[in-house]
N, C-alpha and C. Protein backbone atom coordinates (compact mmCIF):
# COMPACT_ATOMS: atom_id res chain seq x y z
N UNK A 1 -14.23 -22.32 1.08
CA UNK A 1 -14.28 -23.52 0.28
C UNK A 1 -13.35 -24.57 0.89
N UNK A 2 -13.84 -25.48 0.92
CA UNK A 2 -13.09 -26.64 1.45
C UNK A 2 -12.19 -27.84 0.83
N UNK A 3 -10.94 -27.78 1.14
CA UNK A 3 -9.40 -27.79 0.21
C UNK A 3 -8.87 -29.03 1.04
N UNK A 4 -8.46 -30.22 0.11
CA UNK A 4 -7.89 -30.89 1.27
C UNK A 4 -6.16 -30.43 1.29
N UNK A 5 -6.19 -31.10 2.72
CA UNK A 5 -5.23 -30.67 3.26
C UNK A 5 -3.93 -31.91 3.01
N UNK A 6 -4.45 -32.96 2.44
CA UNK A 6 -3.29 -33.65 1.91
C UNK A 6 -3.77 -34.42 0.40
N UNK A 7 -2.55 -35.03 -0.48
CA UNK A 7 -3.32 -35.15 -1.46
C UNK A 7 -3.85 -36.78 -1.27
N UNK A 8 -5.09 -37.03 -2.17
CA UNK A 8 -5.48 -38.46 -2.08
C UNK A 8 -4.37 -39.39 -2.83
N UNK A 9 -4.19 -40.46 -1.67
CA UNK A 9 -3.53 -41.57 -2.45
C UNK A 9 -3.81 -42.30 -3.63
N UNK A 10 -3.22 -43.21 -4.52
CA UNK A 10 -3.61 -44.06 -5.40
C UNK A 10 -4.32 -44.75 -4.78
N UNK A 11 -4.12 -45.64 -3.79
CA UNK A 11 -4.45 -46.58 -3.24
C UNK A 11 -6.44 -46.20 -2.78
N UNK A 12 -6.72 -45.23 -2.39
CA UNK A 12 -7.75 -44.80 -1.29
C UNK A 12 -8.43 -44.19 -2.72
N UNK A 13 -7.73 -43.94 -3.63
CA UNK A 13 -9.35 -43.32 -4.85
C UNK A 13 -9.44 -44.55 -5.52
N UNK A 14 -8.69 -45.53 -5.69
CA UNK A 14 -8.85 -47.00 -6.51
C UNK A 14 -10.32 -47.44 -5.70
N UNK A 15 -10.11 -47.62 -4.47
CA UNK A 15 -10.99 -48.23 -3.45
C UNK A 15 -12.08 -47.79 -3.53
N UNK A 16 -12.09 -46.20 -3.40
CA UNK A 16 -13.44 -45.05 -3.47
C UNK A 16 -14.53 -45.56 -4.80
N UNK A 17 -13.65 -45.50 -6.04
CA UNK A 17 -14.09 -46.13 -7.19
C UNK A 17 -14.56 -47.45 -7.30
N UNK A 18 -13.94 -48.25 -6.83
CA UNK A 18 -14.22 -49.81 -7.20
C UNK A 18 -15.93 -50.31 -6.09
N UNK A 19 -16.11 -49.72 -5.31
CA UNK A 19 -17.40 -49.42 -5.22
C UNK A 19 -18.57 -49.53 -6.15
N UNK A 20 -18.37 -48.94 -7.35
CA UNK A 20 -19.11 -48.48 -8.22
C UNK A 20 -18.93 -49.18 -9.81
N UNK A 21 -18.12 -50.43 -9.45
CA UNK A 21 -17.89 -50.92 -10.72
C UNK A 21 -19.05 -51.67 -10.89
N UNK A 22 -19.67 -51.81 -12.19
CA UNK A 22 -20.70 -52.71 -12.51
C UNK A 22 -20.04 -54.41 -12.19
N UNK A 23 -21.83 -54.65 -11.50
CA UNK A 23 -21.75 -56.49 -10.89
C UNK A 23 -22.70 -56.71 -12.11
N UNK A 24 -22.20 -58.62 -12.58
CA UNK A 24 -23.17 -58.79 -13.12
C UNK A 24 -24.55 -59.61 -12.23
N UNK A 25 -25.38 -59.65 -12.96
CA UNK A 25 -26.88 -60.08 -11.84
C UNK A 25 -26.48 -61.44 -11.67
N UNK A 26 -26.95 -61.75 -10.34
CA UNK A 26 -26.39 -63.09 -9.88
C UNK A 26 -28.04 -64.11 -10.10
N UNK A 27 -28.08 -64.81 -10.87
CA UNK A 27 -28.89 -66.05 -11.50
C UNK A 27 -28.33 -67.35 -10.12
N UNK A 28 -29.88 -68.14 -9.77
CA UNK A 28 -29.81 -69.25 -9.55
C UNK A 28 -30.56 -69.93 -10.01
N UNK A 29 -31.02 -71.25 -10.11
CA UNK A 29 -31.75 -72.66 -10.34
C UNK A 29 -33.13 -72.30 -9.21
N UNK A 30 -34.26 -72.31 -10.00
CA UNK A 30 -35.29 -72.85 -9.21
C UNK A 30 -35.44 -74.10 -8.79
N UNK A 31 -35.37 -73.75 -7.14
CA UNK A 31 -35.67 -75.64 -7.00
C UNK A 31 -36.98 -76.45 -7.46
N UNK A 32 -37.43 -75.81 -7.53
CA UNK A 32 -39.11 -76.44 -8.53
C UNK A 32 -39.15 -77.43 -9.70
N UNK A 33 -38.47 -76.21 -10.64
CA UNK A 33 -38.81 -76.62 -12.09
C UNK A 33 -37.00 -76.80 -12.38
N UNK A 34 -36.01 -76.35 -11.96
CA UNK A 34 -34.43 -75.62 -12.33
C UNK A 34 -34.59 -75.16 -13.22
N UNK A 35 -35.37 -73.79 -13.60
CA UNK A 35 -34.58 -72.86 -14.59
C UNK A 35 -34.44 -71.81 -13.88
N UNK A 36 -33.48 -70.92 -14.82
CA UNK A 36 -32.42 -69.80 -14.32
C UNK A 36 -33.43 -68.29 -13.95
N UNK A 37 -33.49 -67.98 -12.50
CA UNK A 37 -34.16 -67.28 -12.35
C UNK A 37 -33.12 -66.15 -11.02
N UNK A 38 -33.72 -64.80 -11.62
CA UNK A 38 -33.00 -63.80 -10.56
C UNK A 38 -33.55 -64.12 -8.89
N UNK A 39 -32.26 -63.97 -8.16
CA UNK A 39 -32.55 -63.79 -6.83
C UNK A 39 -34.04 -62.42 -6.42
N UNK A 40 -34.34 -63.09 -5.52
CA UNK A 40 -35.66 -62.49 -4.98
C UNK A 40 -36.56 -62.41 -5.83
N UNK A 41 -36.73 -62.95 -6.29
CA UNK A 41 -37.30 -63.48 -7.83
C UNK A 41 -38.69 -63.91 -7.92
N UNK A 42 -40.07 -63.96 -8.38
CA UNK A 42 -41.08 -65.27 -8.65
C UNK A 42 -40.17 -66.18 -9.83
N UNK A 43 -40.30 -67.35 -9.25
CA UNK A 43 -39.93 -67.79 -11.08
C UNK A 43 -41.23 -67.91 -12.03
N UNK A 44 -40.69 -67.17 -13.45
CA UNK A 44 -41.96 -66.81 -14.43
C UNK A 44 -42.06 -68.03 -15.02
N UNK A 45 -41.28 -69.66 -14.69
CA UNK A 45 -41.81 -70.64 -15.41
C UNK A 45 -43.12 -71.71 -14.53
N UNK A 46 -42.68 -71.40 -12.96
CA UNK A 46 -43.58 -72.58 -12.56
C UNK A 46 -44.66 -71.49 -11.15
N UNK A 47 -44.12 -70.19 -11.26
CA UNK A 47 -44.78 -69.52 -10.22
C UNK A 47 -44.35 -69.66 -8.42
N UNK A 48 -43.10 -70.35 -8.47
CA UNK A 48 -43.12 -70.48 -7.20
C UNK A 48 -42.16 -69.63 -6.35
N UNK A 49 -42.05 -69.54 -5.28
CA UNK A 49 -40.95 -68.27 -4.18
C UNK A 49 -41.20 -68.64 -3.35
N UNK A 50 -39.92 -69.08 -2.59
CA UNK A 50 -39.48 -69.46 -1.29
C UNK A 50 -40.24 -70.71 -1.09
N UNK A 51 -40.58 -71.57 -1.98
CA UNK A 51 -40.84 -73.24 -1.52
C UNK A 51 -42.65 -73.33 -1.71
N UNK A 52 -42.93 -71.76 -2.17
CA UNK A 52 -44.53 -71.96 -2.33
C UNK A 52 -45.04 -71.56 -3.32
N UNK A 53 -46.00 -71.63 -4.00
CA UNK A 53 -46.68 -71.09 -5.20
C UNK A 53 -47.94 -70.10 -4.85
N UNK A 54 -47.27 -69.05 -5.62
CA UNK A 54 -47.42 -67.47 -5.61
C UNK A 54 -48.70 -66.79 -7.11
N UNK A 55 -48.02 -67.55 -8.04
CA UNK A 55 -48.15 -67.13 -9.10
C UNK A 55 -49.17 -68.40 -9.61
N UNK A 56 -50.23 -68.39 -10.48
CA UNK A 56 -50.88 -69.82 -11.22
C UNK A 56 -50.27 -69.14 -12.53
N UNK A 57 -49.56 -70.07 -13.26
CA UNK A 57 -49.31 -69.88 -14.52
C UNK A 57 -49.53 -71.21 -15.40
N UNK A 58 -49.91 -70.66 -16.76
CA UNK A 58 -50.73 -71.21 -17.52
C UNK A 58 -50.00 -72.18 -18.74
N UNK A 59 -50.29 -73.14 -18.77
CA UNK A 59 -49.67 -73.93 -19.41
C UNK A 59 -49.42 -73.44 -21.33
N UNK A 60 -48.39 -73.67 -22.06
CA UNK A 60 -48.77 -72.97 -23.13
C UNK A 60 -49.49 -74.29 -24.18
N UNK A 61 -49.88 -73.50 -24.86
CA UNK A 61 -50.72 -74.27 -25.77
C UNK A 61 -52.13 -73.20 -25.99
């Protein structure tokens, strides 16, 4: 079984851990329409990604 041979620092399990801390989701502005849409995203208001329209979405009413 495999034992370490010195003990882990504070410093080096803080680090190991902080890896793994929850990010929150990073939101930008569609340049289209500007509403708040996730990176790599369609935006679900005007259908567009990366400067083109992807999606036809339907006006409400």
């Amino acid at each position: 079984m495999g034992v370490p041979k010195r003990k882990t620092s504070k410093m080096r399990l803080r680090t190991r851990k902080a890896a793994n801390r929850w990010h929150r989701p990073q939101f930008s502005k569609c340049p289209q329409c500007g509403s708040t849409v996730a990176g790599h995203t369609v935006c679900p208001s005007c259908g567009y990604y990366k400067g083109r329209q992807v999606l036809t979405v339907e006006g409400k009413g």
